[in-house]
PDB file of N, CA and C in Angstrom:
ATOM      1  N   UNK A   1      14.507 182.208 126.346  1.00  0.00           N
ATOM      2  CA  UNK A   1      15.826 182.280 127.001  1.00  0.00           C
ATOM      3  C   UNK A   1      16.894 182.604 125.962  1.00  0.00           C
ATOM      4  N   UNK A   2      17.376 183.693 126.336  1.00  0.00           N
ATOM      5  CA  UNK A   2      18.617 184.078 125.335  1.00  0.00           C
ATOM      6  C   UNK A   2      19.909 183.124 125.804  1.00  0.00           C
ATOM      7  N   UNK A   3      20.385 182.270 124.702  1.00  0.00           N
ATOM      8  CA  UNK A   3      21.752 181.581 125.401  1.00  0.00           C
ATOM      9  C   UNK A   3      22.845 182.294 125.492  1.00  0.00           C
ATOM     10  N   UNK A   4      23.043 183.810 124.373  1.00  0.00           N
ATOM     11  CA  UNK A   4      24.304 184.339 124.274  1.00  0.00           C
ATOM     12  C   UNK A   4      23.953 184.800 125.073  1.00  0.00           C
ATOM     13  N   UNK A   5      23.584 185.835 125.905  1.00  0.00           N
ATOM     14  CA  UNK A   5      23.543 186.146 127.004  1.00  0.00           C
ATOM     15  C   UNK A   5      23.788 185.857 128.171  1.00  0.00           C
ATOM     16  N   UNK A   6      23.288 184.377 128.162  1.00  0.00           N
ATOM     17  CA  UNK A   6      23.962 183.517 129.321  1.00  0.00           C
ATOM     18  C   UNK A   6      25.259 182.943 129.066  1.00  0.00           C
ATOM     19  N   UNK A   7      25.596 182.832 127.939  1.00  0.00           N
ATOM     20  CA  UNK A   7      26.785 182.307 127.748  1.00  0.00           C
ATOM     21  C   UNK A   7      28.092 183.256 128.164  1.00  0.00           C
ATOM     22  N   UNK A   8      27.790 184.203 128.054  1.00  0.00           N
ATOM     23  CA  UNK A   8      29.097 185.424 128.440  1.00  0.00           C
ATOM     24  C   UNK A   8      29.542 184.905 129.822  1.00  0.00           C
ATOM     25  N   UNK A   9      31.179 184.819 129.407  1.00  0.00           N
ATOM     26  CA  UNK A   9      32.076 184.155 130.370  1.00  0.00           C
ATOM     27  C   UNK A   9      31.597 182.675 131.195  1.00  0.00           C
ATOM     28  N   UNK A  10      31.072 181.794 130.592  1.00  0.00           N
ATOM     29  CA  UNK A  10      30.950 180.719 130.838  1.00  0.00           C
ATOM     30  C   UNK A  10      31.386 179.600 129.803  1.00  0.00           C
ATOM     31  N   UNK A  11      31.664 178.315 129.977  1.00  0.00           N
ATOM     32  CA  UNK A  11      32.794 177.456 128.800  1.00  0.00           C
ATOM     33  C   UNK A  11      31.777 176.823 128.358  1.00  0.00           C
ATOM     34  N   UNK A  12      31.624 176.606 127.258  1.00  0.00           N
ATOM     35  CA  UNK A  12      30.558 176.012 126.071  1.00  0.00           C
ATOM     36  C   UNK A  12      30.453 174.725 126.821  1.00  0.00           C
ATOM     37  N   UNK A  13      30.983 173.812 127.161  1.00  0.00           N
ATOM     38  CA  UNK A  13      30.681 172.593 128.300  1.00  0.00           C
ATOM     39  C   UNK A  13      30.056 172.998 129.495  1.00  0.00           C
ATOM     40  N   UNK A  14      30.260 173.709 130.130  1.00  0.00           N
ATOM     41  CA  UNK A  14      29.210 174.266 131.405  1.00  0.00           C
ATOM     42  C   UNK A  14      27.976 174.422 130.829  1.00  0.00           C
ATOM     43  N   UNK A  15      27.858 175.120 130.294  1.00  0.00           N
ATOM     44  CA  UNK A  15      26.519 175.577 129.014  1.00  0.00           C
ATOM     45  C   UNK A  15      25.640 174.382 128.826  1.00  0.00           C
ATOM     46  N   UNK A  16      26.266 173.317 128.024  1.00  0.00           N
ATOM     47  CA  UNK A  16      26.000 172.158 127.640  1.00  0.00           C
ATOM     48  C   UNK A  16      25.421 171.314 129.271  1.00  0.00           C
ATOM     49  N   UNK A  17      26.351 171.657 130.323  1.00  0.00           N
ATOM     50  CA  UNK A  17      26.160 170.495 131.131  1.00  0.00           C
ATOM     51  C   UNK A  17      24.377 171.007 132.328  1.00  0.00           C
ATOM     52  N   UNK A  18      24.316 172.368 132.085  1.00  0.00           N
ATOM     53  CA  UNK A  18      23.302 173.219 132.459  1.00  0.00           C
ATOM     54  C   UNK A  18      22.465 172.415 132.092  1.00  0.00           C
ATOM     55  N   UNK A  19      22.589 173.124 130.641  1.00  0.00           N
ATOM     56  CA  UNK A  19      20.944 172.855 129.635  1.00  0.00           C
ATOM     57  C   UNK A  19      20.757 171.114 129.576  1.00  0.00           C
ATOM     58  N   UNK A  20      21.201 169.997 129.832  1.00  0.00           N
ATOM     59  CA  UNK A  20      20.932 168.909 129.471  1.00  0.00           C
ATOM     60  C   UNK A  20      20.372 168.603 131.320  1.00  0.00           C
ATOM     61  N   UNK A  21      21.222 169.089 132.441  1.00  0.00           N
ATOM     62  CA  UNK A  21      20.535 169.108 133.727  1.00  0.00           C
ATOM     63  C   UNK A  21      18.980 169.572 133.295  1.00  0.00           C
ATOM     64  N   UNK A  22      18.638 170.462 133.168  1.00  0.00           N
ATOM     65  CA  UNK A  22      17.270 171.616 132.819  1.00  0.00           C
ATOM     66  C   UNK A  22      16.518 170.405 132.403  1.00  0.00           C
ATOM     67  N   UNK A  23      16.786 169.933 131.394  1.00  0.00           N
ATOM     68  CA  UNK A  23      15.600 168.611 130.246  1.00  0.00           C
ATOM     69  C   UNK A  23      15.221 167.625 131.349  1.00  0.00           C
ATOM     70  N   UNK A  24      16.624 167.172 131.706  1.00  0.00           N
ATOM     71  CA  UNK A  24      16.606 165.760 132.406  1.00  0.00           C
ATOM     72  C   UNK A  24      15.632 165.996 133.868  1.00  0.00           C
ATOM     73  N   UNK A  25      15.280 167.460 134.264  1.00  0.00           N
ATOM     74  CA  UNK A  25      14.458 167.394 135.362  1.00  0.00           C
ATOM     75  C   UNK A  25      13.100 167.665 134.573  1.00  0.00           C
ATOM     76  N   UNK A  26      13.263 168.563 133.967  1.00  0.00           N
ATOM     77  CA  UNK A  26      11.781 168.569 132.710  1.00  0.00           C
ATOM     78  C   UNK A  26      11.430 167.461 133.105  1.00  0.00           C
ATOM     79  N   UNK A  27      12.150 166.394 132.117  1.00  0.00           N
ATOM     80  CA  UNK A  27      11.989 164.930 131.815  1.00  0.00           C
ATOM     81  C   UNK A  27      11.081 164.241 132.783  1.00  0.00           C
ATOM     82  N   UNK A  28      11.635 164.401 134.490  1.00  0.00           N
ATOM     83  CA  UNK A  28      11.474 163.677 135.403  1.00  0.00           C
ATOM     84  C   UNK A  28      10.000 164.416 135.791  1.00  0.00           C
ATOM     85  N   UNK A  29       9.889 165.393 135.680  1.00  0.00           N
ATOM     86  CA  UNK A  29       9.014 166.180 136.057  1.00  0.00           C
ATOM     87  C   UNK A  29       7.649 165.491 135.941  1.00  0.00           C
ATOM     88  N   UNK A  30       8.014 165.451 134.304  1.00  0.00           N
ATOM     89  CA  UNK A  30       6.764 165.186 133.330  1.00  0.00           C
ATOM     90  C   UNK A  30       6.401 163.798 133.425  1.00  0.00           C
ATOM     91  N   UNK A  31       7.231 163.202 134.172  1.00  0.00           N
ATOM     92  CA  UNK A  31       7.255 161.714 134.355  1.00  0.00           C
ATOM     93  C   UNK A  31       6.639 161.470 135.630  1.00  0.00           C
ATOM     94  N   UNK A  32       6.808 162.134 136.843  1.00  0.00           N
ATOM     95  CA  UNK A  32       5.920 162.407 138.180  1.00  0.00           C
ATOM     96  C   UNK A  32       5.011 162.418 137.804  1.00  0.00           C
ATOM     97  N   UNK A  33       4.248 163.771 136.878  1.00  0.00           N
ATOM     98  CA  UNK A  33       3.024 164.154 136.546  1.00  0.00           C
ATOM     99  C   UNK A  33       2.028 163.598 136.165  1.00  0.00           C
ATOM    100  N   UNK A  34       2.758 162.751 135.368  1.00  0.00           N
ATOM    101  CA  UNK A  34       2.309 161.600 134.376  1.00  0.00           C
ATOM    102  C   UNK A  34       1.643 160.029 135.426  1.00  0.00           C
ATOM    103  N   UNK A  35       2.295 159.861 136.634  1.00  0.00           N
ATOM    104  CA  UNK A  35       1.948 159.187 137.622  1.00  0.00           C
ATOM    105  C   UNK A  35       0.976 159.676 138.561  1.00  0.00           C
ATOM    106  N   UNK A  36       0.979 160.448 138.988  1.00  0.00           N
ATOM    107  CA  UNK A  36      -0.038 161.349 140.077  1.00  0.00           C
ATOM    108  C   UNK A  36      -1.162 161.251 139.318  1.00  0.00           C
ATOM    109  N   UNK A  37      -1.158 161.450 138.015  1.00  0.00           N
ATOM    110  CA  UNK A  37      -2.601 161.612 137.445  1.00  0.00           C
ATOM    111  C   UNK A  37      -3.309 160.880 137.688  1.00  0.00           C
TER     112      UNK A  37
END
């Protein structure tokens, strides 16, 4: 994933508030997965 790319015309806090959403479902994801097994 290119970030400058995504970053064009968006505020370095949006950016930030994206990419830490993105992990935190990773996170949860891997945490489901981790149960089902």
């Amino acid at each position: 994933v290119d970030l400058t790319a995504e970053s064009e015309g968006k505020a370095p806090l949006q950016i930030a508030r994206e990419h830490g959403r993105t992990q935190i479902f990773a996170l949860l994801r891997s945490k489901l997965a981790a149960m089902n097994s």
